[in-house]
N, C-alpha and C. Protein backbone atom coordinates (compact mmCIF):
# COMPACT_ATOMS: atom_id res chain seq x y z
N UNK A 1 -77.29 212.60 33.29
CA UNK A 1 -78.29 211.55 33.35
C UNK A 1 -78.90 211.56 34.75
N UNK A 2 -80.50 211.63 34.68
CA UNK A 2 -80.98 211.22 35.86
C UNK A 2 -81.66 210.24 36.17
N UNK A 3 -81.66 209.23 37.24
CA UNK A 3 -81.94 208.35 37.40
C UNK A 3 -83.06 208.12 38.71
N UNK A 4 -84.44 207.71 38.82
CA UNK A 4 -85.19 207.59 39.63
C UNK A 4 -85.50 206.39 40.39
N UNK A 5 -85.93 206.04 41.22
CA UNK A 5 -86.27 204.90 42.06
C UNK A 5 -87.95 204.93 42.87
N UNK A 6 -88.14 204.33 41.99
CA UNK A 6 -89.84 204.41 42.76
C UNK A 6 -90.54 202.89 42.98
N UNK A 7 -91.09 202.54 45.07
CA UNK A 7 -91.35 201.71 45.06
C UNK A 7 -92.13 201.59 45.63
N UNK A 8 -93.48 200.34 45.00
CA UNK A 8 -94.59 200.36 45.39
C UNK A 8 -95.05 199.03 45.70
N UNK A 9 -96.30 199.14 46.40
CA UNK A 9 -96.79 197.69 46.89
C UNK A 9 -96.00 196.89 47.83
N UNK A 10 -96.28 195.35 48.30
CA UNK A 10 -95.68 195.12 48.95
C UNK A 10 -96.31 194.91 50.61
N UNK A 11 -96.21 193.93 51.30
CA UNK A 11 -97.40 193.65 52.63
C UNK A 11 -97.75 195.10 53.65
N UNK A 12 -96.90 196.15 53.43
CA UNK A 12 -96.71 196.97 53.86
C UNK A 12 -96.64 198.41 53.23
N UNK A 13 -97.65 198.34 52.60
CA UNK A 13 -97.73 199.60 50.91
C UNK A 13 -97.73 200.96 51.43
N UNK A 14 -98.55 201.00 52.98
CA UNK A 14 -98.63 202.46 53.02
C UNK A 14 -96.83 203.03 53.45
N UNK A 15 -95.85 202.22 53.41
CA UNK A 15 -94.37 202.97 53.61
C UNK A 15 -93.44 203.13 52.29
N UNK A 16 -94.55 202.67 51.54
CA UNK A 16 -93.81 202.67 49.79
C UNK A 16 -94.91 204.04 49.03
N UNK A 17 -94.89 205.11 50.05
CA UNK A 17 -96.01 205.62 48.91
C UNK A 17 -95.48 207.55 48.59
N UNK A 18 -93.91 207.42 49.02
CA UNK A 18 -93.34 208.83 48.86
C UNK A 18 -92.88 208.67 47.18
N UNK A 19 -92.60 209.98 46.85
CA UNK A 19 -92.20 210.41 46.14
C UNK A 19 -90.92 209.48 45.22
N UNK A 20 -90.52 209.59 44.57
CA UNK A 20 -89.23 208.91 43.97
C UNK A 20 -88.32 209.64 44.10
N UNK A 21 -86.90 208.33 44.69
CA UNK A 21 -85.53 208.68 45.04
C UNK A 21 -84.86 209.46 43.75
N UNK A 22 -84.48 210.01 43.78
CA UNK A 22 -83.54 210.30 42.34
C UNK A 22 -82.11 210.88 42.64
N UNK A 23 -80.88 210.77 41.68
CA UNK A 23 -79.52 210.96 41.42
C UNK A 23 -79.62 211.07 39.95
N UNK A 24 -78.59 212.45 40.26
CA UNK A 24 -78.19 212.79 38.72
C UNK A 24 -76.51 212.73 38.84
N UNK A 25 -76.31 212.02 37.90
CA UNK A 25 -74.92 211.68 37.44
C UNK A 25 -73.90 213.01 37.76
N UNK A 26 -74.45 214.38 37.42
CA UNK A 26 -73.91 215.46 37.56
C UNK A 26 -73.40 215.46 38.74
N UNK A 27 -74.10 215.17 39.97
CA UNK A 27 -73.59 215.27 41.27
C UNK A 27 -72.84 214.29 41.61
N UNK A 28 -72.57 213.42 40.83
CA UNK A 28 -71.70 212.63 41.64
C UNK A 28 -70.41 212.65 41.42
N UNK A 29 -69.67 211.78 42.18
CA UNK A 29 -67.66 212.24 42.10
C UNK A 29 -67.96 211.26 40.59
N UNK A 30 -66.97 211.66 39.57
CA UNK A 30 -66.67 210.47 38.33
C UNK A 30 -67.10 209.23 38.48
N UNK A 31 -66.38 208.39 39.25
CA UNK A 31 -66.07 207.26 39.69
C UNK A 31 -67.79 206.69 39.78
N UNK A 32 -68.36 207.21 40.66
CA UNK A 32 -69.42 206.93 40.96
C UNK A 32 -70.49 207.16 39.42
N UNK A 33 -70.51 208.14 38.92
CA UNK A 33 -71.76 208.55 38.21
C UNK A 33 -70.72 207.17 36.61
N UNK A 34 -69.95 206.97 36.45
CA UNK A 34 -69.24 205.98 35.57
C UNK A 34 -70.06 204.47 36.11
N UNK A 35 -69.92 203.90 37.16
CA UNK A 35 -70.36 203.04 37.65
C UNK A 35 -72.31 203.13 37.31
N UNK A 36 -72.73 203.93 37.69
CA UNK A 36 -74.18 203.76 37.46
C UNK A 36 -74.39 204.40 36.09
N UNK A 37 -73.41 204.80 34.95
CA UNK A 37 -73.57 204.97 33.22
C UNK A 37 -73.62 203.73 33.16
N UNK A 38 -72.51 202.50 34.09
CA UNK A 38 -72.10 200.70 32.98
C UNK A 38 -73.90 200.35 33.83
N UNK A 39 -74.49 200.41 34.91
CA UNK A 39 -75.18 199.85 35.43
C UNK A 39 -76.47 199.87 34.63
N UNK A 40 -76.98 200.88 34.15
CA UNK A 40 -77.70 201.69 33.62
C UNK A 40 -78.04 201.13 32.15
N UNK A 41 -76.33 200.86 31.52
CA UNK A 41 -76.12 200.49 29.79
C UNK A 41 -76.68 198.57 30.04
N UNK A 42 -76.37 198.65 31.39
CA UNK A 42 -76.44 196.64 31.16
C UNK A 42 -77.49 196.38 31.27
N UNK A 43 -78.58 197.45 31.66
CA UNK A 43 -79.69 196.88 32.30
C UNK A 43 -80.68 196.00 31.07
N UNK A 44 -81.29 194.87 31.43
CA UNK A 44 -81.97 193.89 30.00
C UNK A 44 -83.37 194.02 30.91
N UNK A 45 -84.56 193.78 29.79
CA UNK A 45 -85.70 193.35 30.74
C UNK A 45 -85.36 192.56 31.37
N UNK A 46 -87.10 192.20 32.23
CA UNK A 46 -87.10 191.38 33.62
C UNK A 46 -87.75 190.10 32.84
N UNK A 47 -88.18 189.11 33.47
CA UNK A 47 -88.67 187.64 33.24
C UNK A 47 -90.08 188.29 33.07
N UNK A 48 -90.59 187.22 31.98
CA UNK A 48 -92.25 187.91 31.31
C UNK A 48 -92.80 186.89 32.50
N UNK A 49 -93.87 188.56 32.93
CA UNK A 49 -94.74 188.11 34.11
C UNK A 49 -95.95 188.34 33.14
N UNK A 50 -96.83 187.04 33.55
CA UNK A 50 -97.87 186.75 33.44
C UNK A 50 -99.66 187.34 34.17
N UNK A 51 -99.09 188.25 34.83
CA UNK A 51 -100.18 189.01 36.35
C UNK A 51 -99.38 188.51 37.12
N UNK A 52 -100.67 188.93 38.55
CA UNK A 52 -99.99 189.25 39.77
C UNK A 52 -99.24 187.73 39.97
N UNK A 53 -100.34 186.97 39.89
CA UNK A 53 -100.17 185.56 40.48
C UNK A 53 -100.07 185.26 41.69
N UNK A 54 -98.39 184.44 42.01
CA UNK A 54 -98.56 184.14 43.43
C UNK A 54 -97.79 185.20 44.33
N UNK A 55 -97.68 186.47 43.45
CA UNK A 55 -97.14 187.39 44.46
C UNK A 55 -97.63 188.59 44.36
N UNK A 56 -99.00 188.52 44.59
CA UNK A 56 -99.49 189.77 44.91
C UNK A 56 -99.38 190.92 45.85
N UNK A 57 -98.34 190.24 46.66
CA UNK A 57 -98.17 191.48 47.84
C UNK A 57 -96.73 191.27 47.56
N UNK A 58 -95.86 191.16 46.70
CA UNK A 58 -94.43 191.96 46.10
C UNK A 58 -94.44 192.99 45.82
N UNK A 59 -93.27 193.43 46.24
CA UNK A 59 -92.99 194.99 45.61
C UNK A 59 -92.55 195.34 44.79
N UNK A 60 -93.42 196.32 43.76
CA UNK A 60 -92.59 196.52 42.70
C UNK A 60 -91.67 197.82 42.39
N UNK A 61 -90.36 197.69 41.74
CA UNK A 61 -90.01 199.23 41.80
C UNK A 61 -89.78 199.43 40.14
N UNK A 62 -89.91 200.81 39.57
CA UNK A 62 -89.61 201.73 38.84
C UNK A 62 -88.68 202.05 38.56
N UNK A 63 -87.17 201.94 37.47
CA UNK A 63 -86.27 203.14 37.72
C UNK A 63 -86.27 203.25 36.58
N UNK A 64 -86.54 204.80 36.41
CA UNK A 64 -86.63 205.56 35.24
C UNK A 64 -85.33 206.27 34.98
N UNK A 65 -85.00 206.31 34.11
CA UNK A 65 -83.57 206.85 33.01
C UNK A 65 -83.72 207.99 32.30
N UNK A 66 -83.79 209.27 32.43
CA UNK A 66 -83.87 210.62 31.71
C UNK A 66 -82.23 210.85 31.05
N UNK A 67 -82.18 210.49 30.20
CA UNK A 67 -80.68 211.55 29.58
C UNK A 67 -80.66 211.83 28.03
N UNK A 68 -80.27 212.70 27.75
CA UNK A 68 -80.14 213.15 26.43
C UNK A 68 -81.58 213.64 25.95
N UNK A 69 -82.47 213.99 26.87
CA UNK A 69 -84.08 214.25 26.34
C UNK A 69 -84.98 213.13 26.64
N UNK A 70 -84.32 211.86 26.41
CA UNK A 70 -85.24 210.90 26.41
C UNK A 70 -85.30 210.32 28.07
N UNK A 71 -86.23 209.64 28.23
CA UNK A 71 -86.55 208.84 29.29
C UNK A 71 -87.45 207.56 29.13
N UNK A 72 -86.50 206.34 29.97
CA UNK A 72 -86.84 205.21 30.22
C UNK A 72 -87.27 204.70 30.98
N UNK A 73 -88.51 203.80 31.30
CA UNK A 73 -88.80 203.27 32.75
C UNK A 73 -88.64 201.82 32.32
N UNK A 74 -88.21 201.01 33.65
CA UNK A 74 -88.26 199.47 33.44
C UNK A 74 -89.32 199.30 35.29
N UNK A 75 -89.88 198.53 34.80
CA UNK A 75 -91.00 197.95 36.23
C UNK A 75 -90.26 196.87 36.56
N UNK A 76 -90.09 196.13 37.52
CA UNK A 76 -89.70 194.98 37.92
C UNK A 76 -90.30 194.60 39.30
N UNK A 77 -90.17 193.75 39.45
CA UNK A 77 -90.71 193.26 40.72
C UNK A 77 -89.95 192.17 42.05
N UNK A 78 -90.29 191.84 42.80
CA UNK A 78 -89.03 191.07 43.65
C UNK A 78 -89.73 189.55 43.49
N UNK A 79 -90.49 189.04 42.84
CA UNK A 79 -91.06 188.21 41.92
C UNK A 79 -90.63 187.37 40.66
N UNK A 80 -90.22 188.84 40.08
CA UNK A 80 -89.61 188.72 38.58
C UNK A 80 -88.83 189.41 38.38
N UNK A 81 -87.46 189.78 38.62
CA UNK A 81 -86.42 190.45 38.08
C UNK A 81 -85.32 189.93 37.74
N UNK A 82 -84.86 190.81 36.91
CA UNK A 82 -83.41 190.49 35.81
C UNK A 82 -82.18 190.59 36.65
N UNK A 83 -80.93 189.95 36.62
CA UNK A 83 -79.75 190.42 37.32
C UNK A 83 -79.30 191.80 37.13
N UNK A 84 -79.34 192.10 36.49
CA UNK A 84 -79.04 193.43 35.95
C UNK A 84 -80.36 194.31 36.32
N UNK A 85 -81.21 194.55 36.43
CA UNK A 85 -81.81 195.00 37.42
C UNK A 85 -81.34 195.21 38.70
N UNK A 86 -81.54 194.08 39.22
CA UNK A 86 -81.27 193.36 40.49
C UNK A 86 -79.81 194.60 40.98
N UNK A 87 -78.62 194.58 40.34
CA UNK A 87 -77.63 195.36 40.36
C UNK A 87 -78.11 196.68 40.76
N UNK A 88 -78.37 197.05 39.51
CA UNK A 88 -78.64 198.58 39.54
C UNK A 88 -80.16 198.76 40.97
N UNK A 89 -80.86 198.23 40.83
CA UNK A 89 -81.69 198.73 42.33
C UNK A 89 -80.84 198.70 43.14
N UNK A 90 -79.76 197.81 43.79
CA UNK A 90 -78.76 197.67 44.64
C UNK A 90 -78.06 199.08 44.99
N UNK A 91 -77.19 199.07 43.61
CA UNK A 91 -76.77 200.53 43.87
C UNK A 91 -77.65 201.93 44.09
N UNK A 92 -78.87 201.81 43.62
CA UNK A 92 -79.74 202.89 44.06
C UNK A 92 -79.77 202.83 45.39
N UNK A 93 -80.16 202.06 46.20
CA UNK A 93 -80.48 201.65 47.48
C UNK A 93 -79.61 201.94 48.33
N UNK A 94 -78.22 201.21 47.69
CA UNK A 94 -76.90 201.90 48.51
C UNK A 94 -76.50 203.03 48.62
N UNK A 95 -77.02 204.00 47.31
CA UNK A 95 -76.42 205.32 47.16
C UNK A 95 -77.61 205.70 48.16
N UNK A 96 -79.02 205.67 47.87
CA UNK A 96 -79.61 206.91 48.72
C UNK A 96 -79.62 206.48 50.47
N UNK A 97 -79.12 205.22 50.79
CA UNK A 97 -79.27 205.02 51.93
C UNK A 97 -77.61 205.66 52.26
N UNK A 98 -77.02 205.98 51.80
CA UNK A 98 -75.61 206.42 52.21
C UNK A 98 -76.11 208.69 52.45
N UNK A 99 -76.84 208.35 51.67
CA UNK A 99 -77.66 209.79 51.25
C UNK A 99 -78.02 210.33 52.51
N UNK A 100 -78.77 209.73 53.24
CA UNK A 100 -79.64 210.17 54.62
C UNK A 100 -79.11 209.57 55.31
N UNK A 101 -77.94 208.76 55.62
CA UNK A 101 -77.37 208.70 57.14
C UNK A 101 -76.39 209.66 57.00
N UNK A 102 -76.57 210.32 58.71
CA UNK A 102 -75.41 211.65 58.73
C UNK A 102 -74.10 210.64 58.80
């Protein structure tokens, strides 16, 4: 399973405008790629957003789900998001920031 992280917008857009983070389950020790399979299975939509509204300069992120052929994206925003969201961006964040510090 691979899993992406893409984030955009936000008062400060031009530092949200690389490429998407990604981890594939393959590389990781068990333990870890098990933890982001339960993170992954829990995830529910986010709260029905109506437009931008009063947070037009929130950021929104992407994480897309490739496994078995198929692929999933959920949008969320720091506006409107689900706990389970909320989780799993966490652990994205933690894993790739553990990623690039030596």
């Amino acid at each position: 399973m691979r899993v992406s992280l893409a984030v955009r917008g936000g008062l400060a857009a031009t530092t949200h405008r690389g490429p998407p983070e990604v981890v594939d389950t393959a590389d990781l020790p068990a333990a870890e790629a098990a933890e982001l399979a339960r993170l992954v299975a829990a995830l529910t939509p986010g709260p029905r957003s109506d437009g931008p509204g009063r947070a037009r300069d929130a950021v929104s992120y992407t994480i897309t789900v490739e496994d078995g052929g198929r692929s999933t994206a959920s949008t969320q925003s720091d506006a409107a998001m689900s706990p389970s969201f909320a989780a799993l961006l966490a652990w994205l964040r933690d894993h790739f920031a553990r990623r690039t510090t030596p």
